[in-house]
Protein backbone atom coordinates (compact mmCIF):
# COMPACT_ATOMS: atom_id res chain seq x y z
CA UNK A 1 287.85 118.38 -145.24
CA UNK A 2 290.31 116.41 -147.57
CA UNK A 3 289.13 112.93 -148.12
CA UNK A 4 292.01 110.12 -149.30
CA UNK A 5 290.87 106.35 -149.41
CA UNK A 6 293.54 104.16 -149.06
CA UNK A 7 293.10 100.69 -150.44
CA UNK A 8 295.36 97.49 -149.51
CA UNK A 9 294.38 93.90 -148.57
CA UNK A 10 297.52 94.07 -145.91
CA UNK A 11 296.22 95.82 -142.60
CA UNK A 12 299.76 96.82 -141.80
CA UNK A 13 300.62 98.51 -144.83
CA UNK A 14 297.36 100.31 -144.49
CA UNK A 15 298.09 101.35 -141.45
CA UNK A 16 301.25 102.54 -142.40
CA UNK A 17 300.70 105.03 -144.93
CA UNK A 18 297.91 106.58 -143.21
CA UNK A 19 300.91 107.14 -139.89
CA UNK A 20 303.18 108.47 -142.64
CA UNK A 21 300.69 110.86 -144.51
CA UNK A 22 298.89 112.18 -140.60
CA UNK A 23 302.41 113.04 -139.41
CA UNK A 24 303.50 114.78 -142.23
CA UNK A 25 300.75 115.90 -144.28
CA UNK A 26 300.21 119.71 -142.74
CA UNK A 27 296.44 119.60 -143.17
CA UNK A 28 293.71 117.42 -141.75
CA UNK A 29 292.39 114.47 -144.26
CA UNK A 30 289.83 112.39 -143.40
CA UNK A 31 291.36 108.90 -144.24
CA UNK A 32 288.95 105.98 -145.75
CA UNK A 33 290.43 102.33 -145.27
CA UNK A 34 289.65 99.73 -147.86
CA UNK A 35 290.58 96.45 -147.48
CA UNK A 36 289.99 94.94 -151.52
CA UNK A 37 288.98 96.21 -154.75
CA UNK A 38 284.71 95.52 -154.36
CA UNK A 39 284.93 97.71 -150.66
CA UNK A 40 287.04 100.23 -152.40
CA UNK A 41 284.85 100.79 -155.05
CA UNK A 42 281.81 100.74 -152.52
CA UNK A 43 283.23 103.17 -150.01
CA UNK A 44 284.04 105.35 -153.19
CA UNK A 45 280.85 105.77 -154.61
CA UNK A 46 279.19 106.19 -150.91
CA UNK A 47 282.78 108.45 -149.49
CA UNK A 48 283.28 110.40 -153.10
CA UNK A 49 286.98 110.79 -151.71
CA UNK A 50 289.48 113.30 -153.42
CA UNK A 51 292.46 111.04 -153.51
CA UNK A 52 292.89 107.10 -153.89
CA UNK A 53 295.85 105.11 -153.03
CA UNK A 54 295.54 101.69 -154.14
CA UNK A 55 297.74 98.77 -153.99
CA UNK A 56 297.49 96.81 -157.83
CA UNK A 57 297.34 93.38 -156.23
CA UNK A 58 294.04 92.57 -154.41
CA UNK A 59 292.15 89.57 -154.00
CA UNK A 60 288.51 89.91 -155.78
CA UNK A 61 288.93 92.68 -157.57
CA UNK A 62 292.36 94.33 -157.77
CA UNK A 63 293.50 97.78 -158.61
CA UNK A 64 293.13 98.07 -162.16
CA UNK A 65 289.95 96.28 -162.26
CA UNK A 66 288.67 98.56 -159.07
CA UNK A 67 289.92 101.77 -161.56
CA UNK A 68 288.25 100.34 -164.55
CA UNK A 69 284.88 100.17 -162.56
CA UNK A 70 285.52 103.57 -161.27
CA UNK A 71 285.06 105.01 -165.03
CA UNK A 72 282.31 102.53 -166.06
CA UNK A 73 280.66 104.56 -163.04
CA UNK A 74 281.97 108.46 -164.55
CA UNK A 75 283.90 108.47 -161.21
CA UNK A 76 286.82 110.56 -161.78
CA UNK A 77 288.49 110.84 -158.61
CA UNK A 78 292.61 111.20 -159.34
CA UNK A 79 294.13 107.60 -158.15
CA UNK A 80 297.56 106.22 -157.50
CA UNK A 81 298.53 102.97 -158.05
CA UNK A 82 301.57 101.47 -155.59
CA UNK A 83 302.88 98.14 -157.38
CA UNK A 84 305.42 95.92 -156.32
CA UNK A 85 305.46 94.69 -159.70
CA UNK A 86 308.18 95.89 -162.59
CA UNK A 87 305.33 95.05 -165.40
CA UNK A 88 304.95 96.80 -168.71
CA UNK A 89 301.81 95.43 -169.11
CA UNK A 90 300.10 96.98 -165.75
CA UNK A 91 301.96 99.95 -166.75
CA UNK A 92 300.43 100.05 -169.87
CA UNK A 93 297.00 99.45 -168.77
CA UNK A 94 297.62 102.28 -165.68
CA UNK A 95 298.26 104.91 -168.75
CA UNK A 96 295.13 103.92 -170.60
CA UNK A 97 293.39 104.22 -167.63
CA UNK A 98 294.31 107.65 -167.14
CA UNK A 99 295.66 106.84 -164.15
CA UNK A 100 298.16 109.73 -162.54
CA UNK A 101 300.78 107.77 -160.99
CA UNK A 102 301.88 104.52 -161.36
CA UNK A 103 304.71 104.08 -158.13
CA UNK A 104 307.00 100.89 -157.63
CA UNK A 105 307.42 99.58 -153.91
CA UNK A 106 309.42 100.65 -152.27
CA UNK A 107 308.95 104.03 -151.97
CA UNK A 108 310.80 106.82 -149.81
CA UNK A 109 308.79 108.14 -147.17
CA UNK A 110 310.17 111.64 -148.48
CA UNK A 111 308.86 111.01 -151.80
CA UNK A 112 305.59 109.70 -151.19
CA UNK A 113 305.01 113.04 -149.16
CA UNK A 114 306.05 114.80 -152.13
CA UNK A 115 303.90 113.01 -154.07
CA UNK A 116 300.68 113.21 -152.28
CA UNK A 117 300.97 117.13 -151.24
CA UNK A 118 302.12 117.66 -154.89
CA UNK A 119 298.74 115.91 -156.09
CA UNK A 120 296.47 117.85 -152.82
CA UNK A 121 297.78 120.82 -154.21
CA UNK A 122 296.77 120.18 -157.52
CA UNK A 123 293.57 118.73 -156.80
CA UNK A 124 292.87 121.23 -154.54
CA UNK A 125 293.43 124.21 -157.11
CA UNK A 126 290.97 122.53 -159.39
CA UNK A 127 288.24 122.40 -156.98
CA UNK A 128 288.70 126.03 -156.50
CA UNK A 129 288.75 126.81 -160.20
CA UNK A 130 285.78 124.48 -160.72
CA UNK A 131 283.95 126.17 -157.59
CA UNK A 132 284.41 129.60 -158.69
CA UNK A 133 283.13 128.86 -162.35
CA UNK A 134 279.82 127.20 -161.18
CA UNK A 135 279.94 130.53 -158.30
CA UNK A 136 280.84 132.93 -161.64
CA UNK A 137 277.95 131.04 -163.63
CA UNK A 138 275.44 131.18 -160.85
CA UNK A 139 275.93 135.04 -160.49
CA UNK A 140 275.96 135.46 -164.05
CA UNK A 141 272.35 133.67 -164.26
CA UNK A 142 271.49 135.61 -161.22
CA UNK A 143 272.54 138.94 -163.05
CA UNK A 144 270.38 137.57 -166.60
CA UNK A 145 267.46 137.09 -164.34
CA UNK A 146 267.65 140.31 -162.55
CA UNK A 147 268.03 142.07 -165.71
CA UNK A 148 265.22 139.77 -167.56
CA UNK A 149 262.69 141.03 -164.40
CA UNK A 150 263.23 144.12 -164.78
CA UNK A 151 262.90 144.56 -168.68
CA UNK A 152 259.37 142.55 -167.44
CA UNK A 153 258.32 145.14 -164.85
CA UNK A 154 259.33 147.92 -167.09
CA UNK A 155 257.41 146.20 -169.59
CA UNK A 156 254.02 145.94 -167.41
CA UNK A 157 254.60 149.69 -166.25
CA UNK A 158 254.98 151.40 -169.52
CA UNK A 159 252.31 153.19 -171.05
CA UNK A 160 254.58 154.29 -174.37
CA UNK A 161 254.02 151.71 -176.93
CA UNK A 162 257.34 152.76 -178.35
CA UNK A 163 259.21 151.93 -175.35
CA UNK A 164 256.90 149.00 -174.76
CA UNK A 165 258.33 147.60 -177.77
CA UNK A 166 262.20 148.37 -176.84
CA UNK A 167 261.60 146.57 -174.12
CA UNK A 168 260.00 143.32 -175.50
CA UNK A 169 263.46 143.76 -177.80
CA UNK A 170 265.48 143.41 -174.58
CA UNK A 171 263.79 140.44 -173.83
CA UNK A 172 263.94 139.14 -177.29
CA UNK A 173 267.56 139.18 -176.48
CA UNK A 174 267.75 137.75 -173.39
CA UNK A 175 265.72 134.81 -174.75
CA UNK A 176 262.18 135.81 -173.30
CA UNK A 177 260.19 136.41 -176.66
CA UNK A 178 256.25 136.56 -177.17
CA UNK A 179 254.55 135.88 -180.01
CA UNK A 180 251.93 138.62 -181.80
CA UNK A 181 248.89 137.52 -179.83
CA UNK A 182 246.13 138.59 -177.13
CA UNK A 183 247.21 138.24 -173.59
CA UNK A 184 246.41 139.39 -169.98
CA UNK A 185 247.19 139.66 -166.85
CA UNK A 186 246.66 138.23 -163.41
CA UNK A 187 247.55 139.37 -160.08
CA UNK A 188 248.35 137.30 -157.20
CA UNK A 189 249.01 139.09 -153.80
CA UNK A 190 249.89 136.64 -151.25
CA UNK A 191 250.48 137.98 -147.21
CA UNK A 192 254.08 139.29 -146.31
CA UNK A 193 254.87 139.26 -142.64
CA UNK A 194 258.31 139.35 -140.49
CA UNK A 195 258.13 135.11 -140.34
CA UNK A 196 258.03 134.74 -144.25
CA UNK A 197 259.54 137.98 -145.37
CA UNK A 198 262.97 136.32 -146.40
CA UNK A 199 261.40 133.40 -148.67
CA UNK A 200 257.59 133.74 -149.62
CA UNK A 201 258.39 135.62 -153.05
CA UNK A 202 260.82 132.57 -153.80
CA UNK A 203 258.01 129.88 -152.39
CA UNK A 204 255.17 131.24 -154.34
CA UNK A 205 256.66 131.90 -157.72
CA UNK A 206 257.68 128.06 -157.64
CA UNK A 207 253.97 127.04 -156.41
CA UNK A 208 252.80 128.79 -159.27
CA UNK A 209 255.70 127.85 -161.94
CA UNK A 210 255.19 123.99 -161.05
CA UNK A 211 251.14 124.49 -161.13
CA UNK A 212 250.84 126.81 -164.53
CA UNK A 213 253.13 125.12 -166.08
CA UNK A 214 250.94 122.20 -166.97
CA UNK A 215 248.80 124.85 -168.84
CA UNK A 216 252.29 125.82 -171.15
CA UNK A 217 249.87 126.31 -174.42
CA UNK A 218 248.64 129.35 -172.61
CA UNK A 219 251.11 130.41 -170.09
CA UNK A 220 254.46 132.33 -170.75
CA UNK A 221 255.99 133.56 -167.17
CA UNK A 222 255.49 134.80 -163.74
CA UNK A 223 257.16 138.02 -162.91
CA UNK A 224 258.04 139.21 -159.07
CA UNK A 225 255.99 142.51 -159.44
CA UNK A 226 256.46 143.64 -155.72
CA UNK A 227 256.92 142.18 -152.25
CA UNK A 228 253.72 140.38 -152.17
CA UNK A 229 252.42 140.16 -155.25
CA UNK A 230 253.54 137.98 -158.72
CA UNK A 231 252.00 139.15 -162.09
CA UNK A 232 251.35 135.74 -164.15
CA UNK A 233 250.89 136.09 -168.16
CA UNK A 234 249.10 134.32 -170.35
CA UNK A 235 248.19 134.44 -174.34
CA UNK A 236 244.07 133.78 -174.47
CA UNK A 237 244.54 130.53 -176.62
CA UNK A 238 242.31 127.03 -175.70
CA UNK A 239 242.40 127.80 -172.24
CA UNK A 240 241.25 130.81 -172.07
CA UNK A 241 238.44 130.67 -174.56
CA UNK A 242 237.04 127.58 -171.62
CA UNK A 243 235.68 130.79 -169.25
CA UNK A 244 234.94 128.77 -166.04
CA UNK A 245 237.29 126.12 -166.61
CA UNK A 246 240.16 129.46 -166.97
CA UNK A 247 239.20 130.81 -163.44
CA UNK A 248 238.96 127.48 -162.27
CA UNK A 249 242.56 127.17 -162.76
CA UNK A 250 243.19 130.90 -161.16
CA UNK A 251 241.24 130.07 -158.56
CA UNK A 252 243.06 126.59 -157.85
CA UNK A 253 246.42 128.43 -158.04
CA UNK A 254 245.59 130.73 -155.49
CA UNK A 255 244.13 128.17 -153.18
CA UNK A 256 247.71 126.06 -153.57
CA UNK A 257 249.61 129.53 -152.45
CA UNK A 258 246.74 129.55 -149.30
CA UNK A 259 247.54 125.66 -148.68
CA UNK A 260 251.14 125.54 -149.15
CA UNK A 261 252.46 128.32 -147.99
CA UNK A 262 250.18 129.24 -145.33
CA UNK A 263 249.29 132.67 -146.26
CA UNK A 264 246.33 135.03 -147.49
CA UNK A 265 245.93 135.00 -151.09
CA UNK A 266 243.90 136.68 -153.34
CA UNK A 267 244.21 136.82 -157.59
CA UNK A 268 243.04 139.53 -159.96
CA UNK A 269 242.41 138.94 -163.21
CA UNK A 270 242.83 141.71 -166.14
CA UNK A 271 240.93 142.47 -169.40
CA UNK A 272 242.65 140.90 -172.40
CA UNK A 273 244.33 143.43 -174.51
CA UNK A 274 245.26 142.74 -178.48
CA UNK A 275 249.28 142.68 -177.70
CA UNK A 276 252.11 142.94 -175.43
CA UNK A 277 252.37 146.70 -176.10
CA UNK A 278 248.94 147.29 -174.63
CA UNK A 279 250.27 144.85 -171.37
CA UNK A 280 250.30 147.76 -168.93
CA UNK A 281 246.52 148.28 -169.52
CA UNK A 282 245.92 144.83 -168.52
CA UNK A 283 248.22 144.84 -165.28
CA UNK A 284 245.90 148.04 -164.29
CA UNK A 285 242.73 145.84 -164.55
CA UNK A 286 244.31 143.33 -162.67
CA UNK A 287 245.50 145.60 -159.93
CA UNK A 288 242.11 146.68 -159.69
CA UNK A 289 240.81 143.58 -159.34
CA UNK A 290 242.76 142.32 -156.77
CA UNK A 291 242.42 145.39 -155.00
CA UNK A 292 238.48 144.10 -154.27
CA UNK A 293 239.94 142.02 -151.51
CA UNK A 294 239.08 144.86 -149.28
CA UNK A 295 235.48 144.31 -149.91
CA UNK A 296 235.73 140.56 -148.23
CA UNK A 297 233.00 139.41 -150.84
CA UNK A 298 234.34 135.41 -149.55
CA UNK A 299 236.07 134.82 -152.78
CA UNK A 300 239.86 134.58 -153.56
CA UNK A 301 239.22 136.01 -156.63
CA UNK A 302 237.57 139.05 -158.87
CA UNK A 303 237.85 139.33 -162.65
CA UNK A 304 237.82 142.73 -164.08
CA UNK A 305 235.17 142.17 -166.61
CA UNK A 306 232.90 141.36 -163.34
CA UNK A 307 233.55 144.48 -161.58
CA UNK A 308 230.41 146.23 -161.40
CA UNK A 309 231.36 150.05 -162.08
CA UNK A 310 228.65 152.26 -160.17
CA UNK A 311 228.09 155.78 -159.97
CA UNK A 312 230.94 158.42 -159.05
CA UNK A 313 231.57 158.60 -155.68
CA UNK A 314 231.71 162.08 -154.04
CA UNK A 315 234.03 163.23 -151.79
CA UNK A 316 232.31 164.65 -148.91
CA UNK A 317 234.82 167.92 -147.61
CA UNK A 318 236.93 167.50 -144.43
CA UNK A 319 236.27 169.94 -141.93
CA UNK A 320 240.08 169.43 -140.73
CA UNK A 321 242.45 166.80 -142.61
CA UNK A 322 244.55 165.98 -139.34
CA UNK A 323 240.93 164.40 -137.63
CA UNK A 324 241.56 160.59 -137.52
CA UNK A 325 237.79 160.02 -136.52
CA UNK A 326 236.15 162.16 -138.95
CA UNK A 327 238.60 160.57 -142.02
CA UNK A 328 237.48 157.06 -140.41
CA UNK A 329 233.68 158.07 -140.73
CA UNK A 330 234.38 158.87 -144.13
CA UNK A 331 235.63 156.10 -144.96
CA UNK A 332 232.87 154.09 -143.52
CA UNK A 333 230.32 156.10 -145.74
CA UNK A 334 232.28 155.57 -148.78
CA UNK A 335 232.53 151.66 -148.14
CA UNK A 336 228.87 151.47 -147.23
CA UNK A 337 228.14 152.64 -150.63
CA UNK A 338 228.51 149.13 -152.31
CA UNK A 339 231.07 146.99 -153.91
CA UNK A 340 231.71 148.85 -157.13
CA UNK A 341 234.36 150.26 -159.24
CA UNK A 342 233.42 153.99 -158.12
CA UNK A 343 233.38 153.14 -154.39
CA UNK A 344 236.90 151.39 -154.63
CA UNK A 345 238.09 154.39 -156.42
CA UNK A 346 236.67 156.83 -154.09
CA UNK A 347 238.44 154.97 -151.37
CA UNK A 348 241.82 155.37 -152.89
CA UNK A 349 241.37 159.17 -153.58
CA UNK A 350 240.26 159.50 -150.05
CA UNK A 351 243.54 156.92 -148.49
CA UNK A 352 246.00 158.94 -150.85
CA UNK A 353 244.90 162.25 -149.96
CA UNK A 354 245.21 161.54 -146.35
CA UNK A 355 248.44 159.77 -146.42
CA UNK A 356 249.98 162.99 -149.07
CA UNK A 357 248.87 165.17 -146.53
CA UNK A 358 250.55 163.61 -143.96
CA UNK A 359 253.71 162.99 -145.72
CA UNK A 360 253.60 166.63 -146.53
CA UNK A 361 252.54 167.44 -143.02
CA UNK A 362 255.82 165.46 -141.40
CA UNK A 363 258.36 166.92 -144.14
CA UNK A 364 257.06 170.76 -142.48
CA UNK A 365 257.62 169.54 -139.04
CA UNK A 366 261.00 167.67 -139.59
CA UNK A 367 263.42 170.27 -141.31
CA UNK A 368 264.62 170.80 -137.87
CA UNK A 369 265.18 167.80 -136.59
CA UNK A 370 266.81 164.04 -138.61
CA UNK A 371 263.76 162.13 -139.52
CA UNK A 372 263.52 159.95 -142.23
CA UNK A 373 260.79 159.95 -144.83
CA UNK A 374 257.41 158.33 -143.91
CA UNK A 375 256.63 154.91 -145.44
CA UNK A 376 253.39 153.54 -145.66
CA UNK A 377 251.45 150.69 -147.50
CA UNK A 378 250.40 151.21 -150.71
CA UNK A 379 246.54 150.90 -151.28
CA UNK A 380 246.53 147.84 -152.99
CA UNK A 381 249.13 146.24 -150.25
CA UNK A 382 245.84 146.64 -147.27
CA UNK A 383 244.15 143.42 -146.88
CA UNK A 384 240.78 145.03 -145.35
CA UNK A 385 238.93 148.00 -144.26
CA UNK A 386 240.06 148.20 -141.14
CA UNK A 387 244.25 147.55 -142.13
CA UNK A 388 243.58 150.62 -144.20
CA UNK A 389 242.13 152.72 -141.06
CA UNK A 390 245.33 151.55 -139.03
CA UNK A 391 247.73 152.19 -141.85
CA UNK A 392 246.61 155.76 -141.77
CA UNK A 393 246.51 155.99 -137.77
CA UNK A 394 250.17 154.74 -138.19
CA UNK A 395 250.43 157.72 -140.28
CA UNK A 396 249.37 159.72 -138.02
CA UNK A 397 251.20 158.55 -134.96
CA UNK A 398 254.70 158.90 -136.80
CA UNK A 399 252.81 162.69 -137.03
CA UNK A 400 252.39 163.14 -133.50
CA UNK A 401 255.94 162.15 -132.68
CA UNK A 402 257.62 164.48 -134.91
CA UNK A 403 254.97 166.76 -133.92
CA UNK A 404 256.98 166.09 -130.16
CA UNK A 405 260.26 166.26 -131.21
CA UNK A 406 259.43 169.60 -132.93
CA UNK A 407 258.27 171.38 -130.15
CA UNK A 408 254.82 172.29 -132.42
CA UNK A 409 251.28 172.08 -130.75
CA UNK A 410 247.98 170.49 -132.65
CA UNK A 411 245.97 173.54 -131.49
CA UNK A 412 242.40 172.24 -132.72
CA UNK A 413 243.02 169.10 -131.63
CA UNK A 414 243.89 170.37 -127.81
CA UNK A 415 240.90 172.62 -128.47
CA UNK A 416 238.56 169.58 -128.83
CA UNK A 417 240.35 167.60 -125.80
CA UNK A 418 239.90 170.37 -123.80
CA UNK A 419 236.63 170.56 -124.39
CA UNK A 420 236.10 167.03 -123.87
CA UNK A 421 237.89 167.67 -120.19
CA UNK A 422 235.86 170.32 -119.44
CA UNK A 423 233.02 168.53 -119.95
CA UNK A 424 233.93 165.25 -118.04
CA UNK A 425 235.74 167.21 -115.62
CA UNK A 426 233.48 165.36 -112.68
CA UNK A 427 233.81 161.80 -113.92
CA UNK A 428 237.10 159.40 -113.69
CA UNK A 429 239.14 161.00 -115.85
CA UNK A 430 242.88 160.33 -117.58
CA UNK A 431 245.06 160.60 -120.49
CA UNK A 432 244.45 157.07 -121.10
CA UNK A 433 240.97 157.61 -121.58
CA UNK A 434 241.12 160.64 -123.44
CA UNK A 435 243.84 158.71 -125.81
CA UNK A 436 241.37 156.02 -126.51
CA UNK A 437 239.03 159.01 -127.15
CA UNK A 438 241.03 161.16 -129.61
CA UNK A 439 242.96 158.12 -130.83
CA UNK A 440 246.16 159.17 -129.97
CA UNK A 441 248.76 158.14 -127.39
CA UNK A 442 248.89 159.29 -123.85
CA UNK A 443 251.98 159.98 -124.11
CA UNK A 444 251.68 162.77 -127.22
CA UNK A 445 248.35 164.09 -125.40
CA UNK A 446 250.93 164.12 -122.22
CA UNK A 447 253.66 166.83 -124.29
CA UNK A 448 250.77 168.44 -125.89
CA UNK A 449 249.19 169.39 -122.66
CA UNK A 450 252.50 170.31 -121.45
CA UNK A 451 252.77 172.85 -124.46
CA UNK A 452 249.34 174.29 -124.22
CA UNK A 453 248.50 174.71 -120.61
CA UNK A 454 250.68 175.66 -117.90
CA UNK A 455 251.82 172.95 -115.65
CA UNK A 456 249.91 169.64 -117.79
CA UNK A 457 247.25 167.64 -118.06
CA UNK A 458 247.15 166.65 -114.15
CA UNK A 459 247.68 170.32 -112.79
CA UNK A 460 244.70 171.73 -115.25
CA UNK A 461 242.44 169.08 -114.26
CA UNK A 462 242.99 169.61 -110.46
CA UNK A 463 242.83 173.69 -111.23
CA UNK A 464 239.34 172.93 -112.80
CA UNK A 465 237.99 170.98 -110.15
CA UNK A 466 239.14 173.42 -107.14
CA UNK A 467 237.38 175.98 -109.38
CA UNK A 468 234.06 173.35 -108.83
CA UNK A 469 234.71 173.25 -105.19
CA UNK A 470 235.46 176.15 -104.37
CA UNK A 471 231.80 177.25 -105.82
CA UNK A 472 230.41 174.37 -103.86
CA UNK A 473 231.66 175.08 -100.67
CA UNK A 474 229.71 178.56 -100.55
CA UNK A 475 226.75 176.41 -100.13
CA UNK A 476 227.14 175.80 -96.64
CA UNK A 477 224.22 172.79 -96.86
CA UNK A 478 226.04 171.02 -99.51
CA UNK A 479 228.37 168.52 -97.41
CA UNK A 480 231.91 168.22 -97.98
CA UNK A 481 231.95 164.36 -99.04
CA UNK A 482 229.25 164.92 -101.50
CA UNK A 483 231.21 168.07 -103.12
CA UNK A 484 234.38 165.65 -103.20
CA UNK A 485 232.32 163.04 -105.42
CA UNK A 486 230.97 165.92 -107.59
CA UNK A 487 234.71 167.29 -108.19
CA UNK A 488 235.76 163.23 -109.17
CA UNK A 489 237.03 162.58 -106.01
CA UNK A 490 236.08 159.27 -103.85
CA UNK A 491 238.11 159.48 -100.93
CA UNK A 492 237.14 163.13 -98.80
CA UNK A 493 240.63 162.58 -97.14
CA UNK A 494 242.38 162.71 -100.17
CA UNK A 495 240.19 165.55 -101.75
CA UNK A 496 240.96 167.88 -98.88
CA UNK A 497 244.87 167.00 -99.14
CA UNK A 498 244.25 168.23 -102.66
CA UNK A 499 242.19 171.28 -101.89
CA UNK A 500 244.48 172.27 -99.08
CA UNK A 501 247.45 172.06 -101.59
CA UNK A 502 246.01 174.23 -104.27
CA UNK A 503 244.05 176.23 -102.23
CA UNK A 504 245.87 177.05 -98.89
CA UNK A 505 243.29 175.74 -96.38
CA UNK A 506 241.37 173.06 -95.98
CA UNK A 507 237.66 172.84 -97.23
CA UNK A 508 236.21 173.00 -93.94
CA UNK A 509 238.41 176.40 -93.23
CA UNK A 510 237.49 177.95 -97.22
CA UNK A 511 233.80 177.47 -96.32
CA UNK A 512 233.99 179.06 -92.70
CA UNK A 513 236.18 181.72 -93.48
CA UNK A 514 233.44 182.29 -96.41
CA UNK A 515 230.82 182.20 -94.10
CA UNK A 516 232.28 184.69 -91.33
């Protein structure tokens, strides 16, 4: 809203020109009352109105003293003076002033309104202008920075040295230069959930800006590298060549992330390479690195040049590539292994292969049907073992329900569940428990039944069980309420309701009519 002080050691005149300017003014002002110079000046420093009206003749500080204090204090609000004196002198001083209107009492009341909606409109259109510079200038430095992290990214991606060094021209340009010297990398990857999803990549670059920045002999930038994860480069000068006291400072900024922002944190560190060029080489180490998390070795940090590198890992052959369990188990065995280079490389081949081959496996299945493409976490994005596992049972869940919108059938996985039926056919038996089982959802086992047995999952298990009853019933010392506990039933008045339904008779008629 408008602001307008109005200054005047006479109440009434006060008064009035506030009545004239609310009935006539078409816009609401918020109106500030002074009643001398040293409250105007007060109430404009604390107010910061648009407007003043001032009368020249105040006791204890009057209106050209009040204006002269106002620019002493680089206030520059527009003012206009009302005078009831014809004086060349205040006149004179008003001009030097710079103030915008000097007006002799008395004034029409059709004037005045002139006056002041002349001047609203005036100041008005130079807030605008002034607001849509700093707006133009903010979106301009938003645009620089945009452009300046992506010339960085593309920088830490490419593996061209040519193009590496196009790129460091770009940012040569946009004022980001680096002098010829060895650097590296580190990686910090910080937790990203729906609470902190809209600000943590803001909150942790400035935790680490404010932190590193005390160490400005070695470190040049932090770069947003991904959602959850800020790349932080340094040249290896004094710090650097310290060892301990280098990771000490990795190690500190990580725990600051952990403390102030609340989240899981853990930092890579990469090998030093001789140049900027050679900067992609580095961000690989570091990757690496941080990708140890997943071991949980009780550290918030690994350094490359620490990373044990083991023995090639194996891949031991699927039997089927759609078997949750059996990628699980192997998974397990790979992890078992130790915490080395070759084990967390193994891992990856393994995660990527599944997740390809479910990708692949949900792009066959959805040319029918309006599916978008699957997403999933990158390896480096899973915190732990067991996020990875879930990540790819995720996979395989967004599977199973194109698999159902498709109409297609998992034909060695019923095979396995209807062995696993057959076999508990006796017990307490449900699709939630053969879910939990097979790892899927009873709803999917529910359409898959559905699609390979006639009738579902409840009419094949009650067909198997007559079958069992009907074999035990020939055995005319076997007694009925035993058979009904065999077949998974508890209650023999329910199990002949059952048996009479599928059957025809009741188990007491099926065994005499055997027996005749």
């Amino acid at each position: 809203m408008f602001k307008m002080l109005v200054a005047d050691d006479e109440r009434y005149i006060r008064e009035g020109i506030i009545s004239i300017l609310k009935r006539n003014l078409l816009e609401p002002v918020q109106y500030i009352e002074a009643k001398n110079g040293v409250e105007a000046l007060e109430k404009t420093v604390a107010e910061i109105p648009d407007l003043i009206i001032t009368d020249i003749n105040m006791p204890g500080c009057d209106g050209l003293e009040y204006v002269k204090k106002l620019k002493e204090k680089q206030v520059n609000t527009v003012v206009i003076i009302l005078s009831g004196y014809e004086n060349f002198e205040y006149a004179k001083s008003a001009i030097t002033l710079g103030i915008k209107e000097y007006v002799m009492k008395p004034i029409k009341k059709a004037e005045f309104i002139e006056l002041i909606t002349r001047h609203m409109g005036d100041i008005k259109g130079q807030q605008l202008k002034a607001r849509e510079e700093i707006e133009s200038k903010i979106k301009n430095n938003k645009i620089i920075e945009k452009v300046k992290e992506a010339a960085l990214i593309g920088l830490l991606k490419c593996t061209d040295y040519k193009m590496a060094r196009q790129y460091l021209k770009q940012l040569e340009e946009l004022k980001v230069s680096f002098e010829p010297w060895l650097c590296t990398c580190v990686a910090f990857q910080y937790e990203v959930n729906e609470e902190n999803r809209e600000y943590i990549d803001f909150a942790v670059k400035n935790i680490l800006n404010e932190h590193l920045s005390a160490y400005s002999e070695d470190f040049l930038l932090n770069v947003t590298f991904d959602r959850g994860i800020i790349i932080s480069l340094f040249k290896c000068g004094r710090l650097y060549s310290k060892g301990d006291a280098w990771k000490k400072v990795i190690r500190k900024s990580a725990g600051l992330i952990k403390k102030y922002a609340g989240v899981k944190v853990f930092a890579g560190i990469g090998d030093v390479v001789p140049d900027f060029e050679h900067l992609n080489v580095s961000l690989r180490h570091a990757m690496c690195a941080m990708a140890f998390k997943i071991f949980d070795r009780g550290d918030i940090l690994c350094a490359y040049n620490e990373i044990e590198k083991g023995n090639e890992i194996q891949l031991a052959p699927l039997r089927r590539q759609d078997n949750l369990l059996e990628i699980w188990g192997e998974l397990n065995r790979i992890y078992s292994v130790g915490q080395t280079k070759a084990v967390l490389d193994a891992l990856i081949r393994r995660y990527n292969e599944t997740m390809d081959f479910i990708k692949s496996q949900i792009a066959k299945k959805a040319t029918a049907i309006k599916w978008e493409e699957m997403e999933y976490k990158e390896f480096y994005l899973c915190q732990s073992l067991d996020e990875m596992k879930q990540e790819i049972k995720k996979g395989f869940n967004q599977l199973e329900e194109v698999s159902q919108k498709t109409g297609t059938i998992n034909i060695h996985l019923m095979e396995q569940v209807i062995q696993f039926v057959n076999e508990n056919i006796t017990k307490d038996l449900d699709l939630r428990i053969i879910a939990e089982e097979f790892n899927r959802t009873p709803g999917y086992l529910s359409t898959m039944f559905k699609r390979y047995t006639e009738g579902g999952f409840s009419a094949y298990v009650t067909q198997k069980r007559m079958e069992i009853a009907r074999n035990l019933l020939r055995d005319k010392d076997i007694p009925i309420r035993k058979i009904a506990e065999t077949c998974g039933y508890y209650n023999t008045k329910y199990f002949s309701v059952v048996f009479k339904k599928s059957i025809g008779k009741t188990p007491r008629e099926y065994r005499e009519k055997f027996h005749k």
